[in-house]
N, C-alpha and C. Protein backbone atom coordinates (compact mmCIF):
# COMPACT_ATOMS: atom_id res chain seq x y z
N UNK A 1 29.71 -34.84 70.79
CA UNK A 1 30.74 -35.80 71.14
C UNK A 1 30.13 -36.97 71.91
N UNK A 2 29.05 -36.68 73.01
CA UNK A 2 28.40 -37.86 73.33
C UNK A 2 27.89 -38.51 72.63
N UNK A 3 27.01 -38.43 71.35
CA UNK A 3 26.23 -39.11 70.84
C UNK A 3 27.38 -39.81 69.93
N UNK A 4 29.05 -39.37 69.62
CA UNK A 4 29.73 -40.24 69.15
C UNK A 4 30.04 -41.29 69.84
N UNK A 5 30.13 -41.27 70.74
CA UNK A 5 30.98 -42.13 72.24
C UNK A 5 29.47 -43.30 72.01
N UNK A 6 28.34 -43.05 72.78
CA UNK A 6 27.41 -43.68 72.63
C UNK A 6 27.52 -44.38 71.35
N UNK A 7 27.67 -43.78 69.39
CA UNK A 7 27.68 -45.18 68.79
C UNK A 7 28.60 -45.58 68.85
N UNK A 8 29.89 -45.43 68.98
CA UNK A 8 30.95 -46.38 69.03
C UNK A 8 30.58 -47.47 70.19
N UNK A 9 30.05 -46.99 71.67
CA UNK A 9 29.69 -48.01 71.86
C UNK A 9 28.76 -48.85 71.71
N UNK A 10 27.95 -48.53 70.82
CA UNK A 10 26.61 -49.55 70.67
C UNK A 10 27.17 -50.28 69.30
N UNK A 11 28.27 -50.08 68.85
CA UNK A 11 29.15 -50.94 67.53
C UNK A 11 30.03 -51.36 67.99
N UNK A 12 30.82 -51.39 69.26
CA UNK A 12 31.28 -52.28 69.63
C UNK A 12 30.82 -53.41 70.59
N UNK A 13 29.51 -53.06 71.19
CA UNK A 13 28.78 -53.75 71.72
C UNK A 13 28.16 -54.88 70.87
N UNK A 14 27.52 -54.60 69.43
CA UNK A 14 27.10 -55.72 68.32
C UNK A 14 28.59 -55.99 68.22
N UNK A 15 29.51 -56.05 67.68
CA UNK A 15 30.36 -56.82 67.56
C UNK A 15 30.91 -57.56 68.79
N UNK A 16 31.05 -57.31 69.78
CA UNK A 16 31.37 -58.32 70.87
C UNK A 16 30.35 -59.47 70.77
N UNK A 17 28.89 -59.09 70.64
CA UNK A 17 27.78 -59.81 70.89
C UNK A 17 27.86 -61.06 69.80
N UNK A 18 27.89 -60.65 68.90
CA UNK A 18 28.47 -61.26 67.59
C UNK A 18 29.60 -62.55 67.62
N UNK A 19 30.64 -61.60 68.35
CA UNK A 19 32.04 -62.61 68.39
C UNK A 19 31.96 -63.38 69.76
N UNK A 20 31.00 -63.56 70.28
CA UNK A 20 30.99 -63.86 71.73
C UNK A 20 29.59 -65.22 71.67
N UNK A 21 29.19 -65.14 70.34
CA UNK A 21 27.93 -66.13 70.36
C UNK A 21 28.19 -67.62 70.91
N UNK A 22 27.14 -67.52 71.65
CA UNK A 22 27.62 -69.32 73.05
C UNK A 22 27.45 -70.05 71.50
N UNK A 23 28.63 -71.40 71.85
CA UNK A 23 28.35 -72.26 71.29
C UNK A 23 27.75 -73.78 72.28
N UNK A 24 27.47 -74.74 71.42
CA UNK A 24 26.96 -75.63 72.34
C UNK A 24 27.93 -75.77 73.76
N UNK A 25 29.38 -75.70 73.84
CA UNK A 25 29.98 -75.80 75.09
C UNK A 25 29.78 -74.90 75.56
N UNK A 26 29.67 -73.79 75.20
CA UNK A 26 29.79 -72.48 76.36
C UNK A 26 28.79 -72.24 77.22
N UNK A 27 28.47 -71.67 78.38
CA UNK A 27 27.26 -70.77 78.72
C UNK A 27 27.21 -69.85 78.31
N UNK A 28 25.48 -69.93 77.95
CA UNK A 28 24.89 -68.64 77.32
C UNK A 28 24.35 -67.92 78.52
N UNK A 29 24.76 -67.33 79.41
CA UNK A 29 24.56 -66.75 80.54
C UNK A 29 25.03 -65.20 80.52
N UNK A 30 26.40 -65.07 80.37
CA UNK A 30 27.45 -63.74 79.70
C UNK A 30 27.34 -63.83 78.98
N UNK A 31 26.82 -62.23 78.59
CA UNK A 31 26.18 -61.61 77.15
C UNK A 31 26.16 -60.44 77.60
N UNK A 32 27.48 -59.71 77.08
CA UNK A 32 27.75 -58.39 77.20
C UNK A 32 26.79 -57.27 76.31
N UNK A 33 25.91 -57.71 75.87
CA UNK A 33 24.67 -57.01 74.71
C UNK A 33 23.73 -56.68 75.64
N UNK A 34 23.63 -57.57 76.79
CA UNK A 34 22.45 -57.36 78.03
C UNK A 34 22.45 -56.41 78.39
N UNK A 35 23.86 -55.27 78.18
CA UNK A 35 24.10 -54.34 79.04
C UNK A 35 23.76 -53.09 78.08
N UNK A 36 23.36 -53.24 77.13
CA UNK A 36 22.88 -52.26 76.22
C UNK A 36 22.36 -50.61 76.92
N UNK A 37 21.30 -51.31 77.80
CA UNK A 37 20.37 -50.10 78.93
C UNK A 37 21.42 -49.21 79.70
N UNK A 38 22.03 -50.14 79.84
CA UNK A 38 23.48 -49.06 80.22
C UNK A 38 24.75 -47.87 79.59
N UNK A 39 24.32 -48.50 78.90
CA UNK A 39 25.20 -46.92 77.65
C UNK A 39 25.27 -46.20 78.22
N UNK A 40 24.17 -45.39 78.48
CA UNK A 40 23.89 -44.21 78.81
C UNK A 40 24.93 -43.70 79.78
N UNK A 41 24.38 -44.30 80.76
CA UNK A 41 24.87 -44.34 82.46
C UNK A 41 26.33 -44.54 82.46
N UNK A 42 26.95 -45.19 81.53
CA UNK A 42 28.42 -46.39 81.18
C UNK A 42 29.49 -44.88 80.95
N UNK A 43 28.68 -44.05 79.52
CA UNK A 43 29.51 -43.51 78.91
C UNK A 43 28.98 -41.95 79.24
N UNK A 44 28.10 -41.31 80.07
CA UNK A 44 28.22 -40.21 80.57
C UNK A 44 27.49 -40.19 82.37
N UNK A 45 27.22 -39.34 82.86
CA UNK A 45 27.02 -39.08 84.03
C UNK A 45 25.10 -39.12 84.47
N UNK A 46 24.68 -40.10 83.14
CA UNK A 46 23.35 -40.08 83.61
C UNK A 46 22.62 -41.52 84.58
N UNK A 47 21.97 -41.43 84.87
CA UNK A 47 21.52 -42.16 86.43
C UNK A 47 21.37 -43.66 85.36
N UNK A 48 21.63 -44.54 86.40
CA UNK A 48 21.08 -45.40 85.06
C UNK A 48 19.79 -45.82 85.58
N UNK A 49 19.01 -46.43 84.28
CA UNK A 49 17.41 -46.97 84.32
C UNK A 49 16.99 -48.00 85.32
N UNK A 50 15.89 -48.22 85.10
CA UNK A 50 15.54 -49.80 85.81
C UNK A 50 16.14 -50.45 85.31
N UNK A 51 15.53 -50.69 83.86
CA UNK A 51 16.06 -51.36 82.84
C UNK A 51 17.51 -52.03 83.17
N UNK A 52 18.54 -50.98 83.51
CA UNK A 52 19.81 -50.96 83.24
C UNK A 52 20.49 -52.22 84.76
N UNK A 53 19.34 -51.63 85.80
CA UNK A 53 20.12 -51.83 87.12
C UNK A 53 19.11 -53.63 86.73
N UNK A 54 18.60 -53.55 86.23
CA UNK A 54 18.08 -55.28 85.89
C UNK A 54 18.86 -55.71 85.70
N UNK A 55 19.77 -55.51 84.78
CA UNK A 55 20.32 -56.48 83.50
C UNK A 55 21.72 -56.55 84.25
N UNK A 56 22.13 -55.48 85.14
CA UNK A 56 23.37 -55.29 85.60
C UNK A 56 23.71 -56.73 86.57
N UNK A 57 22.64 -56.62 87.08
CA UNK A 57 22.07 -57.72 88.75
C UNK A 57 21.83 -58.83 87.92
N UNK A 58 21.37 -58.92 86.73
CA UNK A 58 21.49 -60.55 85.80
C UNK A 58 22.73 -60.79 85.58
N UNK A 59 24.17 -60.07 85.04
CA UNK A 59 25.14 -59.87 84.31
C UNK A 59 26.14 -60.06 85.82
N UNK A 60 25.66 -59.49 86.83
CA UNK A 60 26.94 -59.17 88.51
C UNK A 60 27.80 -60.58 88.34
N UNK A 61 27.54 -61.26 87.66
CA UNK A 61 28.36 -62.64 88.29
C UNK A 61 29.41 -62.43 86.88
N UNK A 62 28.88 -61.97 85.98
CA UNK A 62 29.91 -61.83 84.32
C UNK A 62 31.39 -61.02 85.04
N UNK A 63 30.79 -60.13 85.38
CA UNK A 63 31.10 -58.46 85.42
C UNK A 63 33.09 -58.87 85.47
N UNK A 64 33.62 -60.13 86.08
CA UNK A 64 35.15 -60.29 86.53
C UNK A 64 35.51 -60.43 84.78
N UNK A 65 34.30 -61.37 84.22
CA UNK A 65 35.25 -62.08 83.03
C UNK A 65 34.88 -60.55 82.16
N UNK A 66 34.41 -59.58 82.11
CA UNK A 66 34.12 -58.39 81.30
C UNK A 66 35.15 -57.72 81.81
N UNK A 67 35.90 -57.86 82.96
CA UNK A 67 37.06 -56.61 83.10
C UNK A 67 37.99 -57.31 83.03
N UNK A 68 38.31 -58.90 82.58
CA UNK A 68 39.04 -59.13 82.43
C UNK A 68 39.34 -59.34 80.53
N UNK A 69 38.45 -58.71 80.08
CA UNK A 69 38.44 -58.64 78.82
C UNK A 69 39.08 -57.61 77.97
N UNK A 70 40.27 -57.06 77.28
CA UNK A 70 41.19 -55.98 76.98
C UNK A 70 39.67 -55.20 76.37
N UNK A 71 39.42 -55.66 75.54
CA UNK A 71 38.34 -54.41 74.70
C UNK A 71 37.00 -53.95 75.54
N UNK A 72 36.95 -54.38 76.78
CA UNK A 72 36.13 -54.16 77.76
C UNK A 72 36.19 -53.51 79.22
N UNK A 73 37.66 -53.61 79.26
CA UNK A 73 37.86 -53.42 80.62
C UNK A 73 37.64 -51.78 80.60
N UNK A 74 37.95 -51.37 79.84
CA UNK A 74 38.28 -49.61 80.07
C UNK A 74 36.99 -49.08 80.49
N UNK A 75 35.65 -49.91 80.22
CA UNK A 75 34.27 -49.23 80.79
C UNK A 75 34.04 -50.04 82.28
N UNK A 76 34.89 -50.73 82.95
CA UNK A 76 34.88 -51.16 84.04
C UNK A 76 34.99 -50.20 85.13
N UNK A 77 35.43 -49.00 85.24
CA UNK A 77 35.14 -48.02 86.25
C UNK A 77 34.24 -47.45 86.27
N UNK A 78 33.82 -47.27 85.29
CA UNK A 78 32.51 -46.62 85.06
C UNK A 78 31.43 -47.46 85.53
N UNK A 79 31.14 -48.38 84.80
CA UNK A 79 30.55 -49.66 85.52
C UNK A 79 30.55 -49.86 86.90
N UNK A 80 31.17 -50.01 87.42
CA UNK A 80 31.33 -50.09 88.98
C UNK A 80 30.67 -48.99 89.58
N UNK A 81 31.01 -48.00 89.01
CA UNK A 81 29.55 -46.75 89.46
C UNK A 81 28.58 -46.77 89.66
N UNK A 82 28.18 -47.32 87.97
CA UNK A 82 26.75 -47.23 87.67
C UNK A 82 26.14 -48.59 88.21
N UNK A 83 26.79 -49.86 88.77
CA UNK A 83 26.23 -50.71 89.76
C UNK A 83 26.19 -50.44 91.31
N UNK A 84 27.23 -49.13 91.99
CA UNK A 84 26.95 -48.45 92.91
C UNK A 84 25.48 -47.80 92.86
N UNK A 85 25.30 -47.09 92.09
CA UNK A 85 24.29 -46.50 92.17
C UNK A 85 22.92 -47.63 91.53
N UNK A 86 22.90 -48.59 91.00
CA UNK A 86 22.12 -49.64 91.12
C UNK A 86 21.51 -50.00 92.54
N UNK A 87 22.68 -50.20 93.40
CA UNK A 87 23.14 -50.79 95.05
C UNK A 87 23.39 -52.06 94.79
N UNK A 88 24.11 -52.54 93.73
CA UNK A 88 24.77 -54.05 93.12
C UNK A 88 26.29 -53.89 93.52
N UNK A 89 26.08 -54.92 94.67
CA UNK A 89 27.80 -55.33 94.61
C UNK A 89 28.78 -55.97 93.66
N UNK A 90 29.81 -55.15 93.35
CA UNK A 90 30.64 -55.64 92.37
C UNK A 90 31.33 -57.02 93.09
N UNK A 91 31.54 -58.20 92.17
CA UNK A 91 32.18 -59.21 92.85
C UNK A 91 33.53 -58.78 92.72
N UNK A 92 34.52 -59.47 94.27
CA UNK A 92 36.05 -59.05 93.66
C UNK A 92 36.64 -59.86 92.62
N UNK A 93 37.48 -59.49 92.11
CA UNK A 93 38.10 -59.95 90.31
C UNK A 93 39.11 -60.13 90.98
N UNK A 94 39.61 -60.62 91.83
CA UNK A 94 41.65 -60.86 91.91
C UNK A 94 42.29 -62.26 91.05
């Protein structure tokens, strides 16, 4: 069952990445694909990587417009964990 959870999210992760491509107005800064290293950590109880707590601390400033995103938000608790255990402060989203 994990290794289902894991591809669904690594297929909904290419498709966000996909539907989310900066165009010349946008910033290419948020890029929910960055967070790839995080699967792991996102969708079960494992520590997350270097890797992961990198990309998290590149991404900390995204993290409001990702929970404010319907097809995203639901891994936002989880997230908030796995940047606890990074030691990355979540910014507040109000």
């Amino acid at each position: 069952m994990k290794c289902s959870n894991l591809v669904v999210f690594f297929c909904a992760m290419s498709v966000l990445a996909l539907l989310r491509a900066p165009t010349a107005v946008e910033s290419a800064t948020c890029s929910i694909a960055q967070l790839t290293p995080c699967a792991a950590a996102i969708l079960s109880s494992a520590e997350p990587s270097s890797a992961c707590c990198s990309r998290l601390q590149e991404q900390s400033s995204c993290l409001c417009e990702y929970k404010n995103d319907p097809s995203l938000s639901i891994y936002f608790t989880a997230g908030q964990k796995v940047a606890a255990a990074c030691k990355i402060t979540v910014p507040s989203c109000d």
